[in-house]
Protein backbone atom coordinates (compact mmCIF):
# COMPACT_ATOMS: atom_id res chain seq x y z
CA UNK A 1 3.79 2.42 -8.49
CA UNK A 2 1.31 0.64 -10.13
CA UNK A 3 -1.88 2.88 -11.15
CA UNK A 4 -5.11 1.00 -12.01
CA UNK A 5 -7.58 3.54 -13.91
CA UNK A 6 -11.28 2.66 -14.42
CA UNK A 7 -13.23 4.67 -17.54
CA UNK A 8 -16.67 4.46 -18.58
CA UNK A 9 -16.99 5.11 -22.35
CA UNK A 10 -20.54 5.47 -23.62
CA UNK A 11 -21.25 3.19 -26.87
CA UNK A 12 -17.30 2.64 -27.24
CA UNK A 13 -17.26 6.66 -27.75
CA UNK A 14 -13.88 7.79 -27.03
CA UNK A 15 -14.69 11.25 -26.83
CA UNK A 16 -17.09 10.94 -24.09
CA UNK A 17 -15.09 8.24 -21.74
CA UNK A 18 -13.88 9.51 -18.43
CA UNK A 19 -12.53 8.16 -15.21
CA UNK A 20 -15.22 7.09 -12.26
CA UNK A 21 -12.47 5.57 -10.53
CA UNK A 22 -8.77 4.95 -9.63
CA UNK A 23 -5.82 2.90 -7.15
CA UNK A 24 -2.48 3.68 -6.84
CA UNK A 25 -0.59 0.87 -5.11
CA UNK A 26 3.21 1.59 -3.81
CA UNK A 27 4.98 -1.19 -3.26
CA UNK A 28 6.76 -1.16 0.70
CA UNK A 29 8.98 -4.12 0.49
CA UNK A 30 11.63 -3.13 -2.21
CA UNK A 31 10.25 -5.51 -4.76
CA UNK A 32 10.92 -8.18 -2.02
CA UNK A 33 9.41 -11.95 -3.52
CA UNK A 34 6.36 -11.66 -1.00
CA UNK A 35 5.42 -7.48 -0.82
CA UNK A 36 3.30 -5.40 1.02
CA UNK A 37 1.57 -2.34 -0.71
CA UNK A 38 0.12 0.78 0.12
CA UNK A 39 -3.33 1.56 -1.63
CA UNK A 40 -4.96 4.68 -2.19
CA UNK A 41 -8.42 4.44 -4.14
CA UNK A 42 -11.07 6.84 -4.88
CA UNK A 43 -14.56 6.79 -6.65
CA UNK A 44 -16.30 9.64 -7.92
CA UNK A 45 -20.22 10.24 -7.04
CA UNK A 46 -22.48 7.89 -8.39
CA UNK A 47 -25.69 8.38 -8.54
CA UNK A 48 -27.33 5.23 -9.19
CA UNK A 49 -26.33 4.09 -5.56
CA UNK A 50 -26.73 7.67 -3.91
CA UNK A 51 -23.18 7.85 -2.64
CA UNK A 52 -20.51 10.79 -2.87
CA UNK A 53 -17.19 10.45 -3.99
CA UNK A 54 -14.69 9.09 -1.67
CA UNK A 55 -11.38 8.33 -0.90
CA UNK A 56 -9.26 6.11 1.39
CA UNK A 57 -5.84 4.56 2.16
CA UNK A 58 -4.89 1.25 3.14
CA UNK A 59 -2.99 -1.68 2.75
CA UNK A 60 -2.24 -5.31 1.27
CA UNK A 61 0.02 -7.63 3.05
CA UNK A 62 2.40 -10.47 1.79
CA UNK A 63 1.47 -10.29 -1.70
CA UNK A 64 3.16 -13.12 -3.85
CA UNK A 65 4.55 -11.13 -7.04
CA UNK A 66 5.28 -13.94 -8.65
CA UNK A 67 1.94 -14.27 -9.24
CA UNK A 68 0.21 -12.58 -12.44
CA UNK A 69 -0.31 -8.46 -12.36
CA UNK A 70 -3.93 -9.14 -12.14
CA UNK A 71 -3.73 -11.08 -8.37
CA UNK A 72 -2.78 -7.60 -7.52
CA UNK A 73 -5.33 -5.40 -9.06
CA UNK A 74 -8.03 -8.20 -7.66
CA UNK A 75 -6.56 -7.76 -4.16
CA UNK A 76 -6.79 -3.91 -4.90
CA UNK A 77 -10.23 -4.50 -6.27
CA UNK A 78 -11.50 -6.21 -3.39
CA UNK A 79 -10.08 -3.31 -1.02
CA UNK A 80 -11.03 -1.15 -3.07
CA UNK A 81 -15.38 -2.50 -2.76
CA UNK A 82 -15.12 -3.00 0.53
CA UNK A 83 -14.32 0.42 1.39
CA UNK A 84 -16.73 1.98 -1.59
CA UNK A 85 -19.68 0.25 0.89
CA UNK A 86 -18.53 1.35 4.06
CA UNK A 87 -19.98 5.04 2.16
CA UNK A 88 -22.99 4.26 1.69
């Protein structure tokens, strides 16, 4: 599983950081060259765009892993903003 975390952290404050967001991502293929994924994402309320918190599952198809960690987390990304407007 690979778990992508988001934190705000006021001024670089430690103490106050906490999560506004998070993806898991399971991979469906057994590590197969080209995978497909299972994505579960939520966001918590935010306030500056008058939406609750949500949560959703999904999908990404035929993702190349021989590409750099970071294709993945931009797929998830993507997936990830597309749902968060389908709340508002």
């Amino acid at each position: 599983m690979l778990r992508i975390i988001v934190q705000l952290v006021p001024g670089g404050d430690e103490q106050r950081a906490h999560e506004v967001a998070r993806a898991e991502l399971g991979n469906l293929s057994e590590l197969a060259p080209t995978s497909d994924y299972s994505i579960r994402a939520r966001e918590g309320a935010n306030p500056l765009r008058a939406s609750a918190a949500w949560e959703r599952r999904g999908l990404i198809v035929s993702h190349d892993r021989c590409q750099s960690v970071w294709a993945l987390v931009a797929k998830a990304a993507l997936w990830a903003a597309t749902e968060a407007e389908k709340t508002s």
